[in-house]
Protein backbone atom coordinates (compact mmCIF):
# COMPACT_ATOMS: atom_id res chain seq x y z
CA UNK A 1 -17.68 3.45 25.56
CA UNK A 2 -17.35 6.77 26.61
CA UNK A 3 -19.09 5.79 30.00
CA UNK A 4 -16.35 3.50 30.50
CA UNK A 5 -13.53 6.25 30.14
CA UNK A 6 -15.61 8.93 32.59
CA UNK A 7 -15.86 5.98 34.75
CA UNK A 8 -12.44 5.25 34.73
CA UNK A 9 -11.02 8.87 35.19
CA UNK A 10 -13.30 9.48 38.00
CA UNK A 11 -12.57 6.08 39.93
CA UNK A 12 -8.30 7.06 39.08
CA UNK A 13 -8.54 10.97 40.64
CA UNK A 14 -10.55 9.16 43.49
CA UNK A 15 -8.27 6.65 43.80
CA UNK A 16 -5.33 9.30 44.28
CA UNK A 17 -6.63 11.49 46.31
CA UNK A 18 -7.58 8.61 48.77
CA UNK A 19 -3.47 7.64 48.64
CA UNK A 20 -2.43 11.23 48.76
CA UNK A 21 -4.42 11.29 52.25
CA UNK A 22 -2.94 7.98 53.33
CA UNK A 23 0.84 8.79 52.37
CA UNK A 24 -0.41 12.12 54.49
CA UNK A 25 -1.18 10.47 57.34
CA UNK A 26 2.08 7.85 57.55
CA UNK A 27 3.87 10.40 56.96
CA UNK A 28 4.94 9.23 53.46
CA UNK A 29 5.38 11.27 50.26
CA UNK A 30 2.67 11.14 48.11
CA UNK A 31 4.68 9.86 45.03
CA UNK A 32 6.07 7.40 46.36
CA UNK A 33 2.73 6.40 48.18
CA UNK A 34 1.19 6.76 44.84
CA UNK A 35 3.43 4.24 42.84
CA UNK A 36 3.27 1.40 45.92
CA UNK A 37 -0.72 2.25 45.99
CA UNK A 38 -0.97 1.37 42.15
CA UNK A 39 1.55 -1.18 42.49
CA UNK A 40 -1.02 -2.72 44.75
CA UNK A 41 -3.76 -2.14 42.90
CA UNK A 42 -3.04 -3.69 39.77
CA UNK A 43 -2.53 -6.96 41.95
CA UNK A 44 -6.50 -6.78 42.49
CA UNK A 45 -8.47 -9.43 40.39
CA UNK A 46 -10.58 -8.21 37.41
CA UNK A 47 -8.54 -4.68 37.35
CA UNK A 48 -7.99 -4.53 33.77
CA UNK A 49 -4.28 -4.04 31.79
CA UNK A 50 -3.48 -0.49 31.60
CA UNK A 51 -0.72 0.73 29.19
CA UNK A 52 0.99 4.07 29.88
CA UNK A 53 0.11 5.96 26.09
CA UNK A 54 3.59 7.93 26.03
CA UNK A 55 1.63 10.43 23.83
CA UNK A 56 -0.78 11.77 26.42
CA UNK A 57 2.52 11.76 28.94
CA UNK A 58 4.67 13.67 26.29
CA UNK A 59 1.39 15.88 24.95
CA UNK A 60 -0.77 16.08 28.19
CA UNK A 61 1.01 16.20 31.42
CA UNK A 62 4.77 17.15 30.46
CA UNK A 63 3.89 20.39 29.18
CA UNK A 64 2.17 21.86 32.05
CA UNK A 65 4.56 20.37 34.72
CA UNK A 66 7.24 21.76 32.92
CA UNK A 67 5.51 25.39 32.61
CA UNK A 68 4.32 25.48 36.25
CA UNK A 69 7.43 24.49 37.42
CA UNK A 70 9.41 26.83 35.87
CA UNK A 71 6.77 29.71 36.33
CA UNK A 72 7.75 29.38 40.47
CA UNK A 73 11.42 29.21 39.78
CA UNK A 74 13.64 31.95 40.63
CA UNK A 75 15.14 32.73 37.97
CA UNK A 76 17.93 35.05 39.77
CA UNK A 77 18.74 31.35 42.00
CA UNK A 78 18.53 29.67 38.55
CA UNK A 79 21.05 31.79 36.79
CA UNK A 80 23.31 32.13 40.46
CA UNK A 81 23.51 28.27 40.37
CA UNK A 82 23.67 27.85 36.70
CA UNK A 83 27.09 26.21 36.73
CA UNK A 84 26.03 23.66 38.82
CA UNK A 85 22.96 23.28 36.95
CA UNK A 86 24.48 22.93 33.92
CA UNK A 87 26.89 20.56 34.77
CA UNK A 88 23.89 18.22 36.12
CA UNK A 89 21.66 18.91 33.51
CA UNK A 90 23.61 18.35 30.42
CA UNK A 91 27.13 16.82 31.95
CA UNK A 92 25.70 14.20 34.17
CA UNK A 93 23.09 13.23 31.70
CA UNK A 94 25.38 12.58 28.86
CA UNK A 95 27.92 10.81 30.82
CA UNK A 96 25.45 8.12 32.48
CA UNK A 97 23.94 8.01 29.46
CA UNK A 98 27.57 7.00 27.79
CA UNK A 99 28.92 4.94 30.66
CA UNK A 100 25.24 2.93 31.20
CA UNK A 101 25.41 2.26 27.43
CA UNK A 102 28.96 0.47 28.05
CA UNK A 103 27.71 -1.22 31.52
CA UNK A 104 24.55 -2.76 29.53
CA UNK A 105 26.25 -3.70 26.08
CA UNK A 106 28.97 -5.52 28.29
CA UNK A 107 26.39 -6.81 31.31
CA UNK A 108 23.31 -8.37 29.15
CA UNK A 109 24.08 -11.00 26.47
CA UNK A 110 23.43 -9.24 23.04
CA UNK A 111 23.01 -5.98 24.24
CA UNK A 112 24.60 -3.45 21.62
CA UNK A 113 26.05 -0.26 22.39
CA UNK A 114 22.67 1.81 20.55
CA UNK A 115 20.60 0.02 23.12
CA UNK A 116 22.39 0.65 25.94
CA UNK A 117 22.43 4.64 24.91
CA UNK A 118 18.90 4.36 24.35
CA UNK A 119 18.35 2.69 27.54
CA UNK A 120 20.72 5.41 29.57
CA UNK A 121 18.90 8.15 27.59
CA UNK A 122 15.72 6.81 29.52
CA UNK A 123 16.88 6.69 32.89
CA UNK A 124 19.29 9.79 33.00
CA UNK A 125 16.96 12.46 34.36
CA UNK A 126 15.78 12.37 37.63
CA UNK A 127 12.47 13.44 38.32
CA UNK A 128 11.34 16.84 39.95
CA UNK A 129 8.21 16.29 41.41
CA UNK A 130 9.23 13.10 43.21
CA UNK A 131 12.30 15.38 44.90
CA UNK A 132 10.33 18.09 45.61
CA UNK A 133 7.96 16.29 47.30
CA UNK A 134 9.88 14.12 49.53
CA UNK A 135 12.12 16.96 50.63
CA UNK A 136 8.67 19.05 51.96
CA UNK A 137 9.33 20.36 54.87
CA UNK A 138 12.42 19.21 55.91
CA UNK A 139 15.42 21.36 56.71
CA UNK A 140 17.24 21.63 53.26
CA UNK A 141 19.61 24.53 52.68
CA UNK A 142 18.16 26.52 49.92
CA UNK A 143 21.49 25.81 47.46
CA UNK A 144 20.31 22.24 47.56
CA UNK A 145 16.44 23.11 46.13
CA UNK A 146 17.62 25.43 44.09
CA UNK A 147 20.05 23.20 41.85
CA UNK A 148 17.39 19.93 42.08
CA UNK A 149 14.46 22.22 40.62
CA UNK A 150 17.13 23.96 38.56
CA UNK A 151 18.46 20.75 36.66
CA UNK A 152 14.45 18.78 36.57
CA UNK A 153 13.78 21.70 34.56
CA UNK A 154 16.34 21.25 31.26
CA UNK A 155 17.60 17.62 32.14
CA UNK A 156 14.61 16.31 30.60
CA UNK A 157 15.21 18.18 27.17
CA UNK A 158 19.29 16.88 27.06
CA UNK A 159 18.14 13.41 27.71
CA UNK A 160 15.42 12.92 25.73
CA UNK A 161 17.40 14.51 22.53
CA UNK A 162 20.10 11.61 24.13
CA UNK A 163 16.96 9.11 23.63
CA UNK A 164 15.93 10.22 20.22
CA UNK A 165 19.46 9.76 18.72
CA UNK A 166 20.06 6.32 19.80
CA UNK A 167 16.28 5.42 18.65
CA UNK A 168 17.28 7.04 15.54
CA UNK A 169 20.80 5.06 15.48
CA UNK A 170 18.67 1.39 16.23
CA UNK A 171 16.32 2.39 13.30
CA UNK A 172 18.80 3.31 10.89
CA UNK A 173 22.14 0.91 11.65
CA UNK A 174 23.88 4.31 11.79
CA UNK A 175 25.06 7.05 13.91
CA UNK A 176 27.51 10.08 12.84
CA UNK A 177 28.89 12.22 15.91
CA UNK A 178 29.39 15.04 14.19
CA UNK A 179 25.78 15.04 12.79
CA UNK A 180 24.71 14.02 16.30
CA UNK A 181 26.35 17.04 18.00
CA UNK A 182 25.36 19.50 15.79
CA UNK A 183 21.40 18.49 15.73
CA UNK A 184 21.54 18.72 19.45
CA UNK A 185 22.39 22.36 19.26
CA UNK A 186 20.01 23.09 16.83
CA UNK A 187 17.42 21.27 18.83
CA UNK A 188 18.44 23.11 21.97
CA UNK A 189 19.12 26.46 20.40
CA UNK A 190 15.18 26.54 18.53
CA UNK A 191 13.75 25.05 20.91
CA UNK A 192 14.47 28.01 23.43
CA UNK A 193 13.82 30.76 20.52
CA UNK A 194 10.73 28.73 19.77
CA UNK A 195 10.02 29.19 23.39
CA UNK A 196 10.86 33.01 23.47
CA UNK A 197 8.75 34.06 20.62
CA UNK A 198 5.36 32.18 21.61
CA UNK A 199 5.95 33.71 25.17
CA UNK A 200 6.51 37.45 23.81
CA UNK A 201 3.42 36.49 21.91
CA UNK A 202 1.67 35.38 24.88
CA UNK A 203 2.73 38.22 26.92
CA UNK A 204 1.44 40.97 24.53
CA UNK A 205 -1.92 39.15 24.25
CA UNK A 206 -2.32 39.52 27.95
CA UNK A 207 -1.46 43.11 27.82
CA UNK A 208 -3.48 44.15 24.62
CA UNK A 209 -6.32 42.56 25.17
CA UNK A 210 -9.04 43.55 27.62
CA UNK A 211 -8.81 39.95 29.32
CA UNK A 212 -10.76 38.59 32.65
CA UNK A 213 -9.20 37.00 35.21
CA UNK A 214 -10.93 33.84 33.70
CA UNK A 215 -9.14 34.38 30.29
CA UNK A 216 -5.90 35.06 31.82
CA UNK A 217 -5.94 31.98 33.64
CA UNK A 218 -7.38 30.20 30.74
CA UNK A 219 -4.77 31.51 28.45
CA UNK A 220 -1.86 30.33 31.03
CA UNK A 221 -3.55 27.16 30.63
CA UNK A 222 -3.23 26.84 26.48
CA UNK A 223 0.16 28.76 26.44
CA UNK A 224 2.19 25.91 27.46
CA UNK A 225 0.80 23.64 24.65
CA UNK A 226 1.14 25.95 22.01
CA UNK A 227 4.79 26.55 23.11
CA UNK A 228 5.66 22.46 23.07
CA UNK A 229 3.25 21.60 19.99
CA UNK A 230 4.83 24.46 18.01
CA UNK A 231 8.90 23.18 18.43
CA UNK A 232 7.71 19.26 18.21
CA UNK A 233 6.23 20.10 15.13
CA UNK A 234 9.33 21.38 13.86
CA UNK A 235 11.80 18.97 15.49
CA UNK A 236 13.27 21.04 17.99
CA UNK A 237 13.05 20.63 22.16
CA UNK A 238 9.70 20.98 23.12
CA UNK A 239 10.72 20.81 26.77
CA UNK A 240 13.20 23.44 26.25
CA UNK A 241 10.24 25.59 24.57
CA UNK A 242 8.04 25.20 27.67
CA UNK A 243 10.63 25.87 30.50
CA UNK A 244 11.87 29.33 28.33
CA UNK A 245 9.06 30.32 27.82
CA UNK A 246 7.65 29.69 31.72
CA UNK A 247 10.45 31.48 33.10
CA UNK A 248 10.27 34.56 30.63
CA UNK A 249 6.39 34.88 31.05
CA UNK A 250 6.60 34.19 35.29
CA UNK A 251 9.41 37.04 35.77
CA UNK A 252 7.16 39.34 33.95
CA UNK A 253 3.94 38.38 35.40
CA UNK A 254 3.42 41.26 37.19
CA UNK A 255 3.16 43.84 34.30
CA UNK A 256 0.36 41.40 32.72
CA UNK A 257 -1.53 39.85 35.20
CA UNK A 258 -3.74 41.39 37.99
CA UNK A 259 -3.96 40.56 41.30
CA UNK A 260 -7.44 38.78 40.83
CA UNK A 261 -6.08 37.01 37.77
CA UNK A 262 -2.60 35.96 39.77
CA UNK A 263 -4.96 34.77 42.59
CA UNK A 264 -7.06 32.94 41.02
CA UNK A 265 -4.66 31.44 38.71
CA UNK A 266 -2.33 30.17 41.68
CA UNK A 267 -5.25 27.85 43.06
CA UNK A 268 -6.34 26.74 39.71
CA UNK A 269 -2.37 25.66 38.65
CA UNK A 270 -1.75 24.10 42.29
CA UNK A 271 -5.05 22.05 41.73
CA UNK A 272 -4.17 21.17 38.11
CA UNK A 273 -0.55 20.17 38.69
CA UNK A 274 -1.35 18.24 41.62
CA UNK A 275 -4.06 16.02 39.58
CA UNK A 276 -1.73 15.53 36.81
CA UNK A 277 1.30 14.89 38.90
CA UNK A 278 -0.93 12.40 40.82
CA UNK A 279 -2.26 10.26 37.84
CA UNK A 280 0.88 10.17 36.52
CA UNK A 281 2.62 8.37 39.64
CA UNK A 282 -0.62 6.41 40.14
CA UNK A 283 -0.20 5.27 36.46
CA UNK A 284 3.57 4.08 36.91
CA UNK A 285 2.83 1.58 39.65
CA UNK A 286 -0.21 0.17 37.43
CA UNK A 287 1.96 -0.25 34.65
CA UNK A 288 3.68 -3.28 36.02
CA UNK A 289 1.52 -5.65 34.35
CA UNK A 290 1.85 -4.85 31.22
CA UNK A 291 5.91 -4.15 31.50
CA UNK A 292 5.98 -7.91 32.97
CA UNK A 293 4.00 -9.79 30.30
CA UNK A 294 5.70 -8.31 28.22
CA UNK A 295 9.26 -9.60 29.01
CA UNK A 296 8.72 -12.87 27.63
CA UNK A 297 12.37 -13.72 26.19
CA UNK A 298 13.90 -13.06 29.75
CA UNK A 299 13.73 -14.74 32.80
CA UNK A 300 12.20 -12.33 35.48
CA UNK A 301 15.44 -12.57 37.79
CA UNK A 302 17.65 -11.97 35.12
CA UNK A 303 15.71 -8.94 34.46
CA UNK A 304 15.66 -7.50 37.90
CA UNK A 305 19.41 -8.69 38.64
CA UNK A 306 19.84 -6.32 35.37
CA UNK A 307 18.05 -3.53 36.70
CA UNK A 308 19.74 -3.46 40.13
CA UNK A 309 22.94 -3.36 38.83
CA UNK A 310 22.41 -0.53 36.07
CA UNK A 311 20.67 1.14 39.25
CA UNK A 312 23.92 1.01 41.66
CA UNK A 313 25.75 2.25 38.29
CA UNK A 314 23.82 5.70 37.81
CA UNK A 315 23.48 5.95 41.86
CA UNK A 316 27.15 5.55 42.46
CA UNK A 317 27.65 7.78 38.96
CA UNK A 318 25.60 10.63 40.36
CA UNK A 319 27.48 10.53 43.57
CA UNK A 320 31.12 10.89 42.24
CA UNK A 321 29.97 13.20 39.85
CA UNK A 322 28.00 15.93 42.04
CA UNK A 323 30.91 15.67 44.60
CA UNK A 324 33.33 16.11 41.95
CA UNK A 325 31.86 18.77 40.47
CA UNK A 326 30.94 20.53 43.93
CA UNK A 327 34.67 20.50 44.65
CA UNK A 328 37.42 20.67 41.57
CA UNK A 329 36.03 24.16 40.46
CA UNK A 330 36.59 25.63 44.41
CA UNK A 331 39.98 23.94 43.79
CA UNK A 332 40.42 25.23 40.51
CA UNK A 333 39.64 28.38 40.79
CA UNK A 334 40.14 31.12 43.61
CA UNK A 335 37.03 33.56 42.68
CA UNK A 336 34.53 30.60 42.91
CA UNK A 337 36.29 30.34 46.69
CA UNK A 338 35.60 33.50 47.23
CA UNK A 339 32.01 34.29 45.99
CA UNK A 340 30.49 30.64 46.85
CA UNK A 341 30.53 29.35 50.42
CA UNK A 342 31.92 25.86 51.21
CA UNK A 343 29.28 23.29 50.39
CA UNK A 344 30.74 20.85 52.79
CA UNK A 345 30.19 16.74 51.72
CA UNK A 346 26.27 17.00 52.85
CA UNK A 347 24.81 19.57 50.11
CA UNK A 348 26.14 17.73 46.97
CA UNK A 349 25.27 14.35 48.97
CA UNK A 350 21.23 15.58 49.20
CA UNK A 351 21.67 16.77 45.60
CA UNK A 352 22.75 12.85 44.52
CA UNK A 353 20.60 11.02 46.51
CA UNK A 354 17.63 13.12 45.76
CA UNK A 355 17.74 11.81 42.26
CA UNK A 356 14.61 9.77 41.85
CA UNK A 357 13.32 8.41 38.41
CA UNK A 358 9.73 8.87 37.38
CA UNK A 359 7.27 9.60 34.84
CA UNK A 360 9.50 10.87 32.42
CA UNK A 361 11.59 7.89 32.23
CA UNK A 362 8.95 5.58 31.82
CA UNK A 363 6.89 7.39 29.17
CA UNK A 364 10.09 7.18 27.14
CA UNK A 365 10.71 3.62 27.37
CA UNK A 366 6.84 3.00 25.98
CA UNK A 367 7.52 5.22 23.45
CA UNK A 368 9.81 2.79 21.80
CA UNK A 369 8.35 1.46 18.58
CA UNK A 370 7.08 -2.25 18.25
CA UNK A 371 9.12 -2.78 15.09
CA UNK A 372 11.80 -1.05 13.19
CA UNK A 373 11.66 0.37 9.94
CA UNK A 374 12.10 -2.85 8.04
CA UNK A 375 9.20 -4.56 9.89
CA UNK A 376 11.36 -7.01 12.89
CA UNK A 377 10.62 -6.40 16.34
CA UNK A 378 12.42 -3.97 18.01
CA UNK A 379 15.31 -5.57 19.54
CA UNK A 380 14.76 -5.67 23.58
CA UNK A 381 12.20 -3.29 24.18
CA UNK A 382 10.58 -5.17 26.86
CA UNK A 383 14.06 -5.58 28.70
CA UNK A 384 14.76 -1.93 28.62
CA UNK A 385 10.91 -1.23 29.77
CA UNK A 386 11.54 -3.60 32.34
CA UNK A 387 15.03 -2.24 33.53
CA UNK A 388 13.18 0.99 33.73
CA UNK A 389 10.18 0.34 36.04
CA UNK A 390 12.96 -1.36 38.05
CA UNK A 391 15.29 1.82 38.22
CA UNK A 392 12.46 3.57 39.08
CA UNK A 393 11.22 1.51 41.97
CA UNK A 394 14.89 1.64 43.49
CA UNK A 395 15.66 5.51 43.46
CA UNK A 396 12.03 6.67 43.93
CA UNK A 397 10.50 4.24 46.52
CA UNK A 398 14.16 2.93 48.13
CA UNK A 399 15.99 5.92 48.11
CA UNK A 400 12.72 8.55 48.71
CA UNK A 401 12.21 5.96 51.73
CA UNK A 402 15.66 6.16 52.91
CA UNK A 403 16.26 10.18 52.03
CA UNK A 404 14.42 11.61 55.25
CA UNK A 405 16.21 9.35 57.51
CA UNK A 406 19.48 10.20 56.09
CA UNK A 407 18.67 14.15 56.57
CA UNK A 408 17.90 13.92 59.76
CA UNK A 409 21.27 11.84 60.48
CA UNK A 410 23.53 13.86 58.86
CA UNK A 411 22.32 16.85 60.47
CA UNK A 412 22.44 18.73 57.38
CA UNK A 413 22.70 22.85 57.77
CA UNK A 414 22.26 25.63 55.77
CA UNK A 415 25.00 26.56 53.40
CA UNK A 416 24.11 30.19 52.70
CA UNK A 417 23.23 31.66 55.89
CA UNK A 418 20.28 34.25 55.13
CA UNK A 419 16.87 35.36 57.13
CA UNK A 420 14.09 33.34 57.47
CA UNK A 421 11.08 34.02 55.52
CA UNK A 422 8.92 35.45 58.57
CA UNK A 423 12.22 38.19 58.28
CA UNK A 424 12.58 38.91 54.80
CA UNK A 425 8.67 38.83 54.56
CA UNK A 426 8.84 41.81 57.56
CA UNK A 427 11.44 43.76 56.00
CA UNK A 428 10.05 43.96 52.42
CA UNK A 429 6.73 45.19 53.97
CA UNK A 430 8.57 47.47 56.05
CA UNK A 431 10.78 48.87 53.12
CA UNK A 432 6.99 48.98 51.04
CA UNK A 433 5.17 50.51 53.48
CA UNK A 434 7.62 53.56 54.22
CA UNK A 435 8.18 53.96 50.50
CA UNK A 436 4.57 54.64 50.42
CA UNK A 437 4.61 56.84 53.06
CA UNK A 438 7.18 58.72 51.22
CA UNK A 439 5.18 58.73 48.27
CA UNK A 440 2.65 60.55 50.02
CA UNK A 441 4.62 63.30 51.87
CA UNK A 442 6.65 64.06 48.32
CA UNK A 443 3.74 64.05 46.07
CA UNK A 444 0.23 64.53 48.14
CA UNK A 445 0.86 66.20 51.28
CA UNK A 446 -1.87 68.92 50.02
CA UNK A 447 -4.43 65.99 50.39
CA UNK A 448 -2.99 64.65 53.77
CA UNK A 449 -4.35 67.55 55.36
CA UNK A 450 -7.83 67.83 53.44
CA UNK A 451 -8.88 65.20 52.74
CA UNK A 452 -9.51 63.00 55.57
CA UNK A 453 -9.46 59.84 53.41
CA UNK A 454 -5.97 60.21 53.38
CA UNK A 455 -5.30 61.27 55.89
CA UNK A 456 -6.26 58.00 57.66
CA UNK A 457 -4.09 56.18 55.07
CA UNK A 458 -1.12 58.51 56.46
CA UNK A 459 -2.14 57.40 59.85
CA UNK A 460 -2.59 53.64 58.91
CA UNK A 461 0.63 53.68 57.29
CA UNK A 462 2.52 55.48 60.34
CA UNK A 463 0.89 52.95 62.66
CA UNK A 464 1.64 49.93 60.28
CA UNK A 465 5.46 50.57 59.89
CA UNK A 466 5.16 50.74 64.03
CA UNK A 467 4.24 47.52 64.13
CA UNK A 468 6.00 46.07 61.29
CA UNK A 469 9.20 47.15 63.19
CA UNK A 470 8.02 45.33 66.67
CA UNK A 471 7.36 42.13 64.58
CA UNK A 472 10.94 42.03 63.54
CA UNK A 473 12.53 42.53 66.59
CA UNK A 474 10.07 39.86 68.22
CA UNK A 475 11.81 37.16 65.56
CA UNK A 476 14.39 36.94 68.38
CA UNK A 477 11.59 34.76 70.44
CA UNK A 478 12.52 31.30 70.15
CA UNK A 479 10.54 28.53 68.26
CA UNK A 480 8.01 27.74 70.91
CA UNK A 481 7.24 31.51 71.33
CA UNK A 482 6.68 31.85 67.71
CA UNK A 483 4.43 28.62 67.61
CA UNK A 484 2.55 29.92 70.42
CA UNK A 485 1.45 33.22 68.65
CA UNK A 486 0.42 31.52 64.80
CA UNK A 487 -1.54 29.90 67.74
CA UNK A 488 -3.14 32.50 69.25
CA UNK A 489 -3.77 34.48 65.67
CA UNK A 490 -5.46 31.36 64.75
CA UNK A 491 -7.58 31.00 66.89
CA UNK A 492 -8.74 34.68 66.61
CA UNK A 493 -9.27 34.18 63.16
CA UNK A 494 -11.47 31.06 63.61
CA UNK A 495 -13.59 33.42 65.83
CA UNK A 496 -13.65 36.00 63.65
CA UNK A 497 -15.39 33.69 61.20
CA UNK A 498 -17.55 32.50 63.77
CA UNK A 499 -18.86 36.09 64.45
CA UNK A 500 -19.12 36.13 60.47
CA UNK A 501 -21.64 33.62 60.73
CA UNK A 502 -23.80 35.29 63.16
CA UNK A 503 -23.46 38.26 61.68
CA UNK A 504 -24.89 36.80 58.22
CA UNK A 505 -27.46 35.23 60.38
CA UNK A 506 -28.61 38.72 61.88
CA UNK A 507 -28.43 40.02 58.09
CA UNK A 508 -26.25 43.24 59.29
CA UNK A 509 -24.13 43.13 56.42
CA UNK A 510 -24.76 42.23 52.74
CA UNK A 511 -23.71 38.78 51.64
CA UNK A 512 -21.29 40.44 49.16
CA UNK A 513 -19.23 42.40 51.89
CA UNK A 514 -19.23 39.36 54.01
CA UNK A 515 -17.79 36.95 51.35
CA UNK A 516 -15.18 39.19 50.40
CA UNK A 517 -14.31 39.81 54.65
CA UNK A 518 -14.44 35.69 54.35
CA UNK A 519 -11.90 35.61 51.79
CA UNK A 520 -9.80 38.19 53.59
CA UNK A 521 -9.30 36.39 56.36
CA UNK A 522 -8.51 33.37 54.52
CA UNK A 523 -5.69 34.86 52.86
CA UNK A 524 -4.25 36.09 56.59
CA UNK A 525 -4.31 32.65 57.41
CA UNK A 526 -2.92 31.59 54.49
CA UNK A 527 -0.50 34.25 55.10
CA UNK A 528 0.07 33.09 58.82
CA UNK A 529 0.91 29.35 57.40
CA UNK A 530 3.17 29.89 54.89
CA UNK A 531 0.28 29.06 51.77
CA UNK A 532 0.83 32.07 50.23
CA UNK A 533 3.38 33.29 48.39
């Protein structure tokens, strides 16, 4: 039996990395790619009924999306933006949540009002991966990224607390407001101390001990468990836990981690979270079999006509809301005129229409309990699984289609005009390199003159800010320039590898010091491309 599963996970992490390629070479994001490839898959004769376990979604993947995505979020953008965020996050969710629930109750026969919260609990939060992913790449003003990866990281918590009170409300025949307001705050409000205190734990465990690189990284790996395990277990927001605790942990990582265990740790996450985030799409499009045999008491076009409509509803919901929101507080208020610049109708337009369903949702709607409490079936559970997949397949697939088309129609420009990378990158190292410098006039000038060691970093330093201050007055060459020279450099550093080669060939050099000038020029080239950060 246990053949079967290796089996099974082997042929699913082949099977995604072979559509990852494909989707690369069409020119098609990968999750989206994904879901269509599984679609298609599960089509194939003799490939057996898979059932999405909510558990390992919930327990497995969710908490180390959440973590890593948090751990490369700003958190000086996040808290800039938090208005906006906010208003997404919690505002948005609760209000398609509310005005689905109506939409539903009055739209399918027998639908009650429970249901339909339960149903716009599921499909309130967009999904970050999916947005992230399609918008690789393309010319997005910063604002934009900022507020999607700044909402996918709490909008998960608000709606799934949405989700759990209207299960609760369809188990019980009952639902109090003010009961319901107040355990949302106390959810909320533990969950992030929850969060906070395993992360302080964390943090001083990393400092204390005398860890390896391979424990760090090992460590980063288990902290995000302990952190959603440990506020599940007591009823609070597990998600809320994670994405805390991720950004307290990632704005200190400097004073715990060293640069071998932050190097190391950055390939092993982007390899992780790319396998997880893979299976997990992959999963969704083999799902449909199941979700379809399963809606037994509803016609199949009644079903989709269902979820089509409920998906103009949160589409056309999202896109009132984000330009009402983007606007009324400029109009309202004079200092928000003043310190944010005008968004213009595009940036809140990206923000709505980058709002693709995904994992999330659909772990949630198989979470829902065969029968209630007193033993029935639980009262349209296939419908609302169904609706689901279908909301899905319309904002990630249709609108992640249709998204880079619209970009490059609308022309869409940065809001917040600041330097590019290439120029911030040149004058950090710039401001670095003569602080240094400084450092070693104030403090070791006896040694700049004796010691020769030194000395030559004094020279190296003098000669470095030389050139440092050339590169940023060559950012006035245009594009083609600028292409022209990564180039050039790249092609020198191909030869330089080349001359490696013969050089371990002629055994010159140890195999140690030609490994580590290997992995030196790697990270230039990483460096060079834009894959390091």
């Amino acid at each position: 039996m246990i053949h079967n599963y290796l089996l099974f996970t082997i042929a699913l992490v082949f099977a995604v990395l072979l559509l990852v390629m494909a989707g690369e070479r069409l020119k098609v994001s990968y999750p989206i790619f994904l879901v269509l490839g599984g679609l298609l898959i599960s089509f194939i004769p003799g490939i057996p009924p898979i059932a999405l376990d909510p558990d390992i979604v919930f327990l497995i993947f969710l908490p180390p999306i959440l973590y890593a995505a948090a751990w490369y979020t700003s958190w000086h953008d996040f808290w800039k933006w938090k208005r906006a965020i906010g208003l997404l996050a919690f505002g948005l969710v609760f209000l398609t949540a509310t005005i689905v629930a109506y939409v539903s109750e009055s739209l399918i026969p027998g639908f009650t009002l429970a249901a339909g919260f339960l149903l716009g609990g599921i499909i309130s939060p967009p999904d970050a991966v999916a947005a992230t992913a399609v918008l690789r790449g393309m010319p997005i003003p910063r604002r934009v990224i900022t507020i999607l990866e700044g909402e996918s990281l709490v909008n998960d918590a608000s709606s799934l607390i949405v989700f759990k009170f209207a299960l609760a409300a369809m188990a019980t025949n009952s639902f109090v407001m003010g009961e319901a307001v107040t355990s949302f705050f106390v959810m909320a409000i533990m969950g992030i101390l929850v969060g906070l205190v395993i992360a302080l734990a964390a943090y001083y465990l990393h400092r204390w001990l005398p860890t390896t690189p391979s424990i760090d990284i090992a460590l980063t790996l288990i902290t995000p468990y302990v952190m959603y395990i440990t506020a599940e277990t007591f009823h609070f927001s597990g998600v809320l836990a994670v994405v805390t605790g991720g950004l307290f942990l990632s704005y200190r990582s400097h004073k715990f981690l060293s640069s071998q265990s932050r190097l190391q740790a950055t390939v092993v996450w982007q390899t992780l979270i790319f396998l997880l985030n893979g299976t997990v799409f992959i999963l969704i499009g083999l799902d449909l079999p199941v979700i379809v045999h399963g809606l037994q008491d509803v016609s199949q076009f009644d079903a989709i006509l269902y979820g089509l409509i409920i998906s103009a509803v949160i589409i056309v919901i999202r896109l009132l809301w984000t330009h009402t929101m983007a606007f009324l507080p400029r109009i309202l208020s004079r200092s928000i005129r003043e310190k944010e610049s005008n968004p213009t109708w595009k940036g809140p337009f990206i923000v709505s229409f980058a709002a693709m369903r995904g994992v999330v949702s659909l772990a949630a709607a198989f979470s829902i309990p065969l029968l209630l409490p007193g033993g029935e079936a639980f009262p349209y559970r296939n419908l609302i699984l169904f609706i689901t997949f279908v909301v899905i397949l319309v904002t990630l697939v249709g609108q992640g289609l249709l998204l880079p088309y619209i970009i490059r129609w609308i022309k869409v420009e940065e809001i917040d005009p600041i330097a590019s990378e290439g120029e911030q990158e040149a004058e950090l190292q710039l401001y670095l390199k003569q602080a240094s410098l400084r450092i070693l006039k104030e403090r070791h000038s006896r040694y700049v003159e004796k010691n020769p060691l030194v000395a030559n970093l004094h020279a190296q330093l003098e000669s470095d800010i030389a050139l440092t201050e050339q590169r940023m007055a060559s950012f006035d060459c245009n594009i083609r320039e600028q292409e022209n020279y990564r180039k050039v450099l790249t092609d020198v550093l191909n030869e330089q590898r080349e001359e490696l080669v013969r050089l371990r060939g002629a055994r010159l050099f140890s195999e140690e010091v030609l490994r580590k000038q290997a992995a030196q020029l790697d990270l230039d080239e990483a460096r060079l491309h834009g894959g390091l950060s």
